[in-house]
Each structure stands twice: as C-alpha cells, then as structure tokens.
Protein backbone atom coordinates (compact mmCIF):
# COMPACT_ATOMS: atom_id res chain seq x y z
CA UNK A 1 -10.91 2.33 32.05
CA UNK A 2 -8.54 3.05 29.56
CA UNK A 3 -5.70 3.54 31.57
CA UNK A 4 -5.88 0.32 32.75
CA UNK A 5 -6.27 -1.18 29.14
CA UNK A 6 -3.53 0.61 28.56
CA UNK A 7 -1.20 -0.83 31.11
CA UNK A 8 -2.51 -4.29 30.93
CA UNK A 9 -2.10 -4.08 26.85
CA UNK A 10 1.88 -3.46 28.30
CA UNK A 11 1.73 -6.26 30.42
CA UNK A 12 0.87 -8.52 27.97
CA UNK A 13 4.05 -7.40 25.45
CA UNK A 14 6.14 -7.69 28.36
CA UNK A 15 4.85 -11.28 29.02
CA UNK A 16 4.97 -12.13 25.22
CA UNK A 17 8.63 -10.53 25.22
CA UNK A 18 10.03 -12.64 28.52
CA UNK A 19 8.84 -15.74 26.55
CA UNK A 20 10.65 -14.83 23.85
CA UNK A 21 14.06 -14.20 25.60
CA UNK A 22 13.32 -17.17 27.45
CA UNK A 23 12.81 -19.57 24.47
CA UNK A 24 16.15 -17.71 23.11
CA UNK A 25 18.17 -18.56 26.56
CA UNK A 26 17.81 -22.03 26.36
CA UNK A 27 18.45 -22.11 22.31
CA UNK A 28 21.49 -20.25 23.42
CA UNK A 29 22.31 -23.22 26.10
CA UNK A 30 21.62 -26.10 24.04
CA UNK A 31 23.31 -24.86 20.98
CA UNK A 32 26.49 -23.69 22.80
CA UNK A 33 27.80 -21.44 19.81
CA UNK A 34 29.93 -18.54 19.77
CA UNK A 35 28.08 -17.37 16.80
CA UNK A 36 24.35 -18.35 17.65
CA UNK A 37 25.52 -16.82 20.94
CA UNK A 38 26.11 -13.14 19.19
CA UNK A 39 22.89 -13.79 17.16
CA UNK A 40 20.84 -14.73 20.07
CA UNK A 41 21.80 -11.64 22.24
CA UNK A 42 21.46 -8.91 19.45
CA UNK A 43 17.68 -9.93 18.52
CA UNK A 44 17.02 -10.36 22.12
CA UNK A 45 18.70 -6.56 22.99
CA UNK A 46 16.52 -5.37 19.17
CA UNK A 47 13.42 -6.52 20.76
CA UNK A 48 13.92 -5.32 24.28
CA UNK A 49 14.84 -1.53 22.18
CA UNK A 50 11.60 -1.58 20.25
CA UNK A 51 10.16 -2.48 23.54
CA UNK A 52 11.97 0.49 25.22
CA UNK A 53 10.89 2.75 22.69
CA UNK A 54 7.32 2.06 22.41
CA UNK A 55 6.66 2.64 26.08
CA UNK A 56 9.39 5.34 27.07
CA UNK A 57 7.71 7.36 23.82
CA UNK A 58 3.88 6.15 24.19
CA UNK A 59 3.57 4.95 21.10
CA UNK A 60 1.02 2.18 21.56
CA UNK A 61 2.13 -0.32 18.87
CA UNK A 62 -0.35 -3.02 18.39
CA UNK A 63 0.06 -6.70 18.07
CA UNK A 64 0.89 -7.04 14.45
CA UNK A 65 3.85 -4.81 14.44
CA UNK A 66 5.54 -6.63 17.24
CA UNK A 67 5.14 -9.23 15.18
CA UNK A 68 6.47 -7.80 12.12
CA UNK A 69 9.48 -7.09 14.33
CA UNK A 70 9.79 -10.30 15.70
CA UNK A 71 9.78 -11.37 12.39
CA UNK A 72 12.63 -8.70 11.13
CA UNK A 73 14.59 -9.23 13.75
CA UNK A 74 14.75 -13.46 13.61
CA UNK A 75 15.02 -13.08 9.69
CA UNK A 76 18.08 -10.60 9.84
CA UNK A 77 20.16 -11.34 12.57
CA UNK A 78 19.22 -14.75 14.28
CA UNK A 79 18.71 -16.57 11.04
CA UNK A 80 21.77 -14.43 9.48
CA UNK A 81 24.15 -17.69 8.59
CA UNK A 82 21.20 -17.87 5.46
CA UNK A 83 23.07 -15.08 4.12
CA UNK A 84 26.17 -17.04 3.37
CA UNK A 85 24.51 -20.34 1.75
CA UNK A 86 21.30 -18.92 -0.39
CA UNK A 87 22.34 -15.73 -2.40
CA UNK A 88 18.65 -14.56 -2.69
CA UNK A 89 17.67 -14.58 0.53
CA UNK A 90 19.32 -11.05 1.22
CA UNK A 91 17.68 -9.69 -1.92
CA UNK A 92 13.95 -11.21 -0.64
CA UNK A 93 14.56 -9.54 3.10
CA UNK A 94 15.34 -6.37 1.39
CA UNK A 95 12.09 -6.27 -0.47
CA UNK A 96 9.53 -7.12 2.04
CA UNK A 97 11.35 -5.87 5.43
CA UNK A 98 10.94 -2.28 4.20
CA UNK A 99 7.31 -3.00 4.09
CA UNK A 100 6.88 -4.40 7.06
CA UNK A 101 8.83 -0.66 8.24
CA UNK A 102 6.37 1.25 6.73
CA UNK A 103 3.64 0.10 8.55
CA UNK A 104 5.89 0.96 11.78
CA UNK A 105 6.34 4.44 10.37
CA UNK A 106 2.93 5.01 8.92
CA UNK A 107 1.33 3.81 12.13
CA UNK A 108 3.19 6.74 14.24
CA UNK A 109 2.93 9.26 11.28
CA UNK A 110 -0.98 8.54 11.16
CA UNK A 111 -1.34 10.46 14.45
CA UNK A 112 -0.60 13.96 12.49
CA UNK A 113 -2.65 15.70 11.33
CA UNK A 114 -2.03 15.53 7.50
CA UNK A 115 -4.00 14.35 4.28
CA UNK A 116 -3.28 10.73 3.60
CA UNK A 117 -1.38 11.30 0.92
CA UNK A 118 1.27 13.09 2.72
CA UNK A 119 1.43 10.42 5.74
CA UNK A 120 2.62 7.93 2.81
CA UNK A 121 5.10 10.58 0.97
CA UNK A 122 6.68 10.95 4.59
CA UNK A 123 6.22 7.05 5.12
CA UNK A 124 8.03 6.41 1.98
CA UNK A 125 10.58 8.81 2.29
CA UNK A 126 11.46 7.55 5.94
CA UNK A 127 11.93 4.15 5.22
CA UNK A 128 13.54 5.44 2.25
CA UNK A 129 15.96 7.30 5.10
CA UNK A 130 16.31 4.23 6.74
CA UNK A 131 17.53 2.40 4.14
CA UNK A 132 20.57 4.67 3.79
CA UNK A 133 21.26 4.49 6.46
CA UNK A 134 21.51 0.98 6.75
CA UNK A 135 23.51 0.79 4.36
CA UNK A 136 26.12 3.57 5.48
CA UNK A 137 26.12 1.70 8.54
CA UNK A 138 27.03 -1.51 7.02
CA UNK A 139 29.84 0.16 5.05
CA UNK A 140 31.08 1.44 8.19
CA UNK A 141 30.81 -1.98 9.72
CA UNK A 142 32.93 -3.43 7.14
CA UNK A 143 35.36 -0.59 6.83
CA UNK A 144 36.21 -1.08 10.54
CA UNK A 145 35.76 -4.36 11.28
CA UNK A 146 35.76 -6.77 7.76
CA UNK A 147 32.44 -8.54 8.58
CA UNK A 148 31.50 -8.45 4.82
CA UNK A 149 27.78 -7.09 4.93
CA UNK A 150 28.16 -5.58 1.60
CA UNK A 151 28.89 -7.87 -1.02
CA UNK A 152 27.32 -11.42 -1.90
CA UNK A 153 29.49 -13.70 -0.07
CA UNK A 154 28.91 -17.97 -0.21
CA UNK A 155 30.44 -20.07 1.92
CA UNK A 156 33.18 -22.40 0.01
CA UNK A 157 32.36 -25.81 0.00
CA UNK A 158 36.29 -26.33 0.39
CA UNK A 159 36.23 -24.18 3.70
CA UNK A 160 33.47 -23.83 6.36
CA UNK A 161 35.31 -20.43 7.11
CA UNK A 162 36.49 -19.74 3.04
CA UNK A 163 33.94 -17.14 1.68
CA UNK A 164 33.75 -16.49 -2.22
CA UNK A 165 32.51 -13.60 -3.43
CA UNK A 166 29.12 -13.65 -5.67
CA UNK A 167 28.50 -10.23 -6.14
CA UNK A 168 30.84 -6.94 -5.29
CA UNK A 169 29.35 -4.73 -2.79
CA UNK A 170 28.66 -1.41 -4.71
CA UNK A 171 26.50 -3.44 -7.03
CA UNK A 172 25.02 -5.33 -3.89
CA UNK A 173 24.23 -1.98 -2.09
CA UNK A 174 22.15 -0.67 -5.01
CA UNK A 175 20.18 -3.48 -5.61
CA UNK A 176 19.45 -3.47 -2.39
CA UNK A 177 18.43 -0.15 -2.01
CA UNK A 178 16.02 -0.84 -5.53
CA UNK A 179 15.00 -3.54 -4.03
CA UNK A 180 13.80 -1.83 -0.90
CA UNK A 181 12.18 1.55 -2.41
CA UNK A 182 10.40 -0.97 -4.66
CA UNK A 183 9.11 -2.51 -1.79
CA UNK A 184 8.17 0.78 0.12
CA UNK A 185 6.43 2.34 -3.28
CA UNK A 186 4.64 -0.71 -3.56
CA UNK A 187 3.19 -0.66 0.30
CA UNK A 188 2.80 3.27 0.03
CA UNK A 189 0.85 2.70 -3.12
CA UNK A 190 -1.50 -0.42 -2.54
CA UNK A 191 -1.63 0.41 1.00
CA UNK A 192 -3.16 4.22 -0.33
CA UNK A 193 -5.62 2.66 -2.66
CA UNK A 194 -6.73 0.40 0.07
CA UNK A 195 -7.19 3.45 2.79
CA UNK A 196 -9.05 5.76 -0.02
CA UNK A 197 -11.67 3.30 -0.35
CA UNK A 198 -12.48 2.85 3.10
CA UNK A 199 -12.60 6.65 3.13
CA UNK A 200 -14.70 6.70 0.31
CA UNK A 201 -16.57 4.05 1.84
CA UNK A 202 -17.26 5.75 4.83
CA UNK A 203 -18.60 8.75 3.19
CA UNK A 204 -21.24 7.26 0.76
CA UNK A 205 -22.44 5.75 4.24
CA UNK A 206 -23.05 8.88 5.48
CA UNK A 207 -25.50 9.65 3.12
C-alpha cells in the first residue's frame, strides 16, 4: 500500500511539473524573447533538477517544498529583469529564499538521528554553505562572462541596455550574505521554538 502511494505521490509531481513546463512553452512562444527565452529554459531545467534529485535520491519532498521551489525559482531567474528596475527586490529574495532552503535542508536532515537542536545547527550552517557558495559562483559568473550579478545595477532611463551602478559589489555581496544568515537564524530559531513545544506538547499528553 505504500509503495503505491509512493509512486502515485510521483505521478502527481510529474503531472504538476509537465503543467508547469507547459504553461512556460507557450509564455516562451507568445513572448518571443531572447531573454525570457534564457529565463524560461533555466527555471524549467531548475525544476526538472530538483525533480531529478528528489526521486534519483528518495527523498520524498512533500507538496509545500515544491512549492517553495517553484516559488525560488520564478522569483530568481524567470522574474530576474526585477533586479534591474527595483533595487530592493534582490535584498527581500535574499532574506526569505534562505528560509524557504532551510526547510529543504531541515526536511532531509530530520531523517538523522540527532537532537533537534543539532538538525537546526547543521540546517543553519548548510544554508549558510549555500550561500557562499552562491555567491562565489556569481563572482565567477561575472569574472568570466560580465553579467553583473554582484553589484546593484538600474537600468538607465536614457538606455534600455545603459546600466548604472547603485551599489558596488563587495558591499552588495555582504549584505547579502547578512541578509541571508539573518534569514536562516531567524527560521532555525522560531522554527526550534515552534518544534520544542510540540515536543513538549506531546509529552505532557503522555501523562
């Protein structure tokens, strides 16, 4: 019985996953754009990974965290051209995307066998990983190819293409970084209070 739950709980991502590249192909047709074109693809391929991933490793994500993907994914790279015109919206995405990671990484780090307060130091500390990474990556990105993902760039109102810089990129990478181990702390820590209660909840039950 719970194999087949299992597979038809698959079935259903895939379904919910199709539907997604689907609604993506024809944005992709009807919009026509070199740009939206790039966008499109990479959230499409981003999805299709986390897809890969969950089922090649077993990990059994539920509902919600597809959804928090969906939502990462759309907010960073299909929705990316936001980046250019509102000089917050970079600084919001790194506060809250880094909790909607640790969920990701809790959920998988939950299996151990470990108190709950370690799951959430090695919760933290992953996303905390991730981060840097991200960001080395986007140095590397730049270094090699110019695309300006460090840095606060606007667009010039002169220039559709003319880009004016807002904010130079080693003072853009550490804010984001704060920005985003505020954001993990904050999930590790509310998230901890939450799951002790229940705990403690449970027990008094019990007797």
């Amino acid at each position: 019985m719970k194999v087949k739950k299992f597979h038809l709980n698959y079935k259903r991502k895939r379904f919910v996953l199709l539907l997604f590249t689907f609604i993506l192909l024809i944005a992709i047709y009807f919009f026509k754009s070199s740009s939206f074109f790039l966008r499109a693809t990479s959230t499409i391929a981003i999805m299709i990974l986390f897809y890969a991933a969950d089922h090649f490793f077993n990990i059994r994500f539920r509902r919600r965290h597809y959804v928090f993907m969906f939502a990462i994914v759309i907010l960073s790279f299909l929705t990316s051209q936001f980046y250019y015109t509102y000089p917050n919206y970079d600084k919001v995405q790194h506060f809250i995307q880094p909790m909607l990671v640790c969920s990701l990484i809790f959920y998988m780090i939950n299996r151990l066998h470990l108190q709950l307060k370690w799951k959430l130091v090695f919760t933290f500390f992953g996303v905390v990983a991730i981060l840097g990474l991200f960001e080395i990556g986007e140095f590397a990105l730049d270094l090699l190819f110019d695309l300006k993902l460090q840095g606060v760039y606007l667009r010039d109102t002169a220039g559709f293409e003319k880009f004016n810089l807002a904010m130079d990129p080693l003072r853009d990478t550490m804010i984001d970084i704060l920005l985003g181990v505020i954001g993990a702390a904050l999930y590790s820590i509310v998230f901890g209070i939450v799951m002790k209660k229940k705990l403690n909840d449970t027990l008094f039950s019990e007797f």
